[in-house]
C-alpha atoms as a PDB file:
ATOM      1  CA  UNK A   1     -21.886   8.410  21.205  1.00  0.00           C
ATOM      2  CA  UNK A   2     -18.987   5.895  22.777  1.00  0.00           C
ATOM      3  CA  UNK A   3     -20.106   3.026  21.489  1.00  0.00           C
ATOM      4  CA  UNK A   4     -20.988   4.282  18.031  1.00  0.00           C
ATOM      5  CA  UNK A   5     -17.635   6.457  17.940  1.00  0.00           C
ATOM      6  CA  UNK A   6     -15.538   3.028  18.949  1.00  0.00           C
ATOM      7  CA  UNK A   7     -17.173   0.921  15.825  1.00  0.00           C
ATOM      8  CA  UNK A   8     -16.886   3.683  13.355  1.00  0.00           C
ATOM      9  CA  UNK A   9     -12.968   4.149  14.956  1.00  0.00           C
ATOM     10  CA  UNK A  10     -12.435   0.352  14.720  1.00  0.00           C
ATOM     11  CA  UNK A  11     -13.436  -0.108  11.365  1.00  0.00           C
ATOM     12  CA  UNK A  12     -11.632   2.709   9.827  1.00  0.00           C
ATOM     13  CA  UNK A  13      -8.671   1.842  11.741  1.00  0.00           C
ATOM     14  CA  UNK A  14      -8.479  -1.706  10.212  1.00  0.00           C
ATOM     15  CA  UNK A  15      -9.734   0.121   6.472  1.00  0.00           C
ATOM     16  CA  UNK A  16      -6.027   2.203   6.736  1.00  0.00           C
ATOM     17  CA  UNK A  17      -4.539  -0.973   8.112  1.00  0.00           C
ATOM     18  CA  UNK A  18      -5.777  -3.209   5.307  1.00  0.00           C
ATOM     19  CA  UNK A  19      -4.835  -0.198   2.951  1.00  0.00           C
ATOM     20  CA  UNK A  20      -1.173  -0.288   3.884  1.00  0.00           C
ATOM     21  CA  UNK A  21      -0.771  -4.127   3.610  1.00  0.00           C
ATOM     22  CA  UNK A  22       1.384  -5.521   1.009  1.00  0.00           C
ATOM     23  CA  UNK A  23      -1.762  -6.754  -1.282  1.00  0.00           C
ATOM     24  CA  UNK A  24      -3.737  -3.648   0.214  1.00  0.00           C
ATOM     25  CA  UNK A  25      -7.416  -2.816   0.504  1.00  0.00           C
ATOM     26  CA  UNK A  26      -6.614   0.622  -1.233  1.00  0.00           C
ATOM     27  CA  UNK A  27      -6.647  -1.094  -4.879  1.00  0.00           C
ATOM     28  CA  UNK A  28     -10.438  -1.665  -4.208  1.00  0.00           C
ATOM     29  CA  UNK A  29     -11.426   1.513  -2.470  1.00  0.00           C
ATOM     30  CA  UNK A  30      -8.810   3.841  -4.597  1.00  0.00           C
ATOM     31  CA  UNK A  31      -6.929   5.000  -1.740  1.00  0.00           C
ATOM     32  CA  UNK A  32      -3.427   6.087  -1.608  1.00  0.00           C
ATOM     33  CA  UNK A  33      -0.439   5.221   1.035  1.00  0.00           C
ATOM     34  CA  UNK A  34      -1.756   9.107   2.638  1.00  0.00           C
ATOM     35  CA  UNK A  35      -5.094   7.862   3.212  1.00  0.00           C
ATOM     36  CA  UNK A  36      -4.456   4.853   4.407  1.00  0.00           C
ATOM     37  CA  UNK A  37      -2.218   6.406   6.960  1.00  0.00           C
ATOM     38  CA  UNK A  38      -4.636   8.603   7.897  1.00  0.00           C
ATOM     39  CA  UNK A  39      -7.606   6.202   8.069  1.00  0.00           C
ATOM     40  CA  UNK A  40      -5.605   4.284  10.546  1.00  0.00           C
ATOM     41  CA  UNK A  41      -4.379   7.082  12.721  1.00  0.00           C
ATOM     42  CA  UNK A  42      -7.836   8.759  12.418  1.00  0.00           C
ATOM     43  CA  UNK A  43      -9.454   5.456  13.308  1.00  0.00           C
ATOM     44  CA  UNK A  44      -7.140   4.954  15.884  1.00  0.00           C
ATOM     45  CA  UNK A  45      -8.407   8.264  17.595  1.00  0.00           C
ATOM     46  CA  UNK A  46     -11.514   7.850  17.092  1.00  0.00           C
ATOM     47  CA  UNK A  47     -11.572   4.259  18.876  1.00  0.00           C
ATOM     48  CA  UNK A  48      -9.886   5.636  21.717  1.00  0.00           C
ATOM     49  CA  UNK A  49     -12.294   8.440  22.002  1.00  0.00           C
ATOM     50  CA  UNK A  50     -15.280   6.052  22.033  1.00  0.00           C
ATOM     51  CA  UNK A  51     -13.342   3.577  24.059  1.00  0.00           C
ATOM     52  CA  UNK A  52     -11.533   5.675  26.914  1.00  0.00           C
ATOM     53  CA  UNK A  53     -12.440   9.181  25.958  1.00  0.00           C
ATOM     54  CA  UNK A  54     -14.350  10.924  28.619  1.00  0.00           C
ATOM     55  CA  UNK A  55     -17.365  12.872  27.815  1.00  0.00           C
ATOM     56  CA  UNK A  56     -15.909  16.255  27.507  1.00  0.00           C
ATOM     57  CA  UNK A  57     -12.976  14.569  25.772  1.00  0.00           C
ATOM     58  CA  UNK A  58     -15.805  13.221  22.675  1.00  0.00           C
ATOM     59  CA  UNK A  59     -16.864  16.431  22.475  1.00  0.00           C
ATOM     60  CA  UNK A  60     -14.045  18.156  21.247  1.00  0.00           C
ATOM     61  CA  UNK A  61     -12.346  15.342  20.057  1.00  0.00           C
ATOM     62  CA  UNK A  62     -14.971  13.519  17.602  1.00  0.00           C
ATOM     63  CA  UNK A  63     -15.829  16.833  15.574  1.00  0.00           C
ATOM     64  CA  UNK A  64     -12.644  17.701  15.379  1.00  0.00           C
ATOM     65  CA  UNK A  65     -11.791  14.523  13.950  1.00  0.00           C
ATOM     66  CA  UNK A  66     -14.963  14.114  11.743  1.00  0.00           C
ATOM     67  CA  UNK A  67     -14.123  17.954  10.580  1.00  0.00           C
ATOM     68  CA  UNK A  68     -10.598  16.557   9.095  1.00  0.00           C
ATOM     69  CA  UNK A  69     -12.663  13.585   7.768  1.00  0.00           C
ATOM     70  CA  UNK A  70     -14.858  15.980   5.808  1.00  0.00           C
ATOM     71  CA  UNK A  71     -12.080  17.758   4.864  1.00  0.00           C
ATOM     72  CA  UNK A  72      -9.609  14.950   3.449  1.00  0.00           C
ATOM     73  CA  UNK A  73     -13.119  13.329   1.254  1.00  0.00           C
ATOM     74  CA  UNK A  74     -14.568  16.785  -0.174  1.00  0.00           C
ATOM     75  CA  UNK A  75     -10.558  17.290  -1.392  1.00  0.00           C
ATOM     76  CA  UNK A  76     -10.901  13.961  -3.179  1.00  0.00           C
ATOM     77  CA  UNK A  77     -14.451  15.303  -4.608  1.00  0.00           C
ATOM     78  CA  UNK A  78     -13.534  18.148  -5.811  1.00  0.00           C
ATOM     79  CA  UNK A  79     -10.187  16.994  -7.628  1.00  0.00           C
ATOM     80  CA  UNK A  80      -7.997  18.277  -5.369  1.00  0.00           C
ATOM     81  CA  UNK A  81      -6.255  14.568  -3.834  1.00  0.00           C
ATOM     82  CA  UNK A  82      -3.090  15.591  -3.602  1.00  0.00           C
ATOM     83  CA  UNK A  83      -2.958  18.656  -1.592  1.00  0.00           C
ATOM     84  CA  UNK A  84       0.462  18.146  -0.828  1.00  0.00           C
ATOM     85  CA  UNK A  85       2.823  16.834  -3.105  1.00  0.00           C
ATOM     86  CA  UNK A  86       4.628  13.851  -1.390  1.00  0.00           C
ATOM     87  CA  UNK A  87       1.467  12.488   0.173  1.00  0.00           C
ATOM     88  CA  UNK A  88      -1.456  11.693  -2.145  1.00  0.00           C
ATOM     89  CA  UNK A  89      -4.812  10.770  -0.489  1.00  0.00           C
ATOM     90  CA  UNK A  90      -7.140   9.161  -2.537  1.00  0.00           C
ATOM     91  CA  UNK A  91      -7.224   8.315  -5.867  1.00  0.00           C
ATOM     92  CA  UNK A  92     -10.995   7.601  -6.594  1.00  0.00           C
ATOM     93  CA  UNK A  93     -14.858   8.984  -5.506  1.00  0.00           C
ATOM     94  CA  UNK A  94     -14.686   5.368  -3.044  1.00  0.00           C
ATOM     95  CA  UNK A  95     -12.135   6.514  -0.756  1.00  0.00           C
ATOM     96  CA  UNK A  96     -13.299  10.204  -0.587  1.00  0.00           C
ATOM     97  CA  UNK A  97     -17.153   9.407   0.512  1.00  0.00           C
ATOM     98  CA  UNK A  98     -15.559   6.680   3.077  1.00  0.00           C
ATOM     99  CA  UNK A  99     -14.139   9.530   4.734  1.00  0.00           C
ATOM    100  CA  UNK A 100     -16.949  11.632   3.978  1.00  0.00           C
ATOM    101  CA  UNK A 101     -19.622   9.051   5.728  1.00  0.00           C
ATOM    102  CA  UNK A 102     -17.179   9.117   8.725  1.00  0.00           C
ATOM    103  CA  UNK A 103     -16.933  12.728   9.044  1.00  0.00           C
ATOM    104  CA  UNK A 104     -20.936  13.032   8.878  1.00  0.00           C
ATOM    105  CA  UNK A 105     -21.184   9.779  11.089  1.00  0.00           C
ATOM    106  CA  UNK A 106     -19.238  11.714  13.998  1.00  0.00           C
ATOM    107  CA  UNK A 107     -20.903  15.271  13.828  1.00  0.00           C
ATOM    108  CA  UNK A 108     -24.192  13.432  13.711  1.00  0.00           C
ATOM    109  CA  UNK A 109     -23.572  11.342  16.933  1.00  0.00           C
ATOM    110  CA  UNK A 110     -21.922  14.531  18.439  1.00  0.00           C
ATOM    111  CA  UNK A 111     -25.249  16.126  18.058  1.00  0.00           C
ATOM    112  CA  UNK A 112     -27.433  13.543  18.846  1.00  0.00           C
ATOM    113  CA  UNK A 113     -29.556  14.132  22.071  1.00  0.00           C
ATOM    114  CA  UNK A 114     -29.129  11.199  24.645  1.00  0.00           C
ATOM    115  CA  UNK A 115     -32.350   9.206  25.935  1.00  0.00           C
ATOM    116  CA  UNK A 116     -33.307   9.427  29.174  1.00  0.00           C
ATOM    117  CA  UNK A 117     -33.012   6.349  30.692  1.00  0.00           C
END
């Protein structure tokens, strides 16, 4: 789950960091300055978790984090981007199932039994 959690955390983290650049990433994947912000700070966590996080650590953190994942992208689904007013999310289906692959990413490595060496 580490090692998976720490790719998936790394990658998102440089998606929100690309997104908040000057000539952003967020033109391409229809994200706003919210989701890029929280890309970064969720990718942040996540890294950390799969990076330093102990086990018992992953296992609240990484659903919790994959729940708010799931959360932001079904919002951009369903319409409803800009839950609050001041900090718009994503503007297009791209950015929404980005976060919605991460969310089912994490609760599917949460859940995932670990081999027996």
């Amino acid at each position: 789950m580490g090692n998976l959690m720490k790719i998936v955390g790394l990658v998102q983290g440089a998606v929100g960091a690309l997104g908040t650049a000057p000539t952003g990433l967020d033109n391409v994947i229809k994200t706003a300055q919210g989701g890029d912000i929280f890309n970064l700070i969720s990718g942040v966590a996540l890294g950390f978790l799969g990076m330093k996080g102990s086990s018992a650590q992953q296992k609240v953190g990484i659903p919790a984090i994959s729940g708010l994942n799931g959360i932001v992208g079904l919002l951009g689904l369903l319409g409803a981007n800009n839950p609050l007013a001041a900090l718009q999310m994503n503007n297009g289906t791209a950015g929404s199932l980005i976060n919605i692959a991460i969310s089912a990413i994490g609760f599917i490595s949460t859940f995932m039994k670990k081999k027996a060496a």
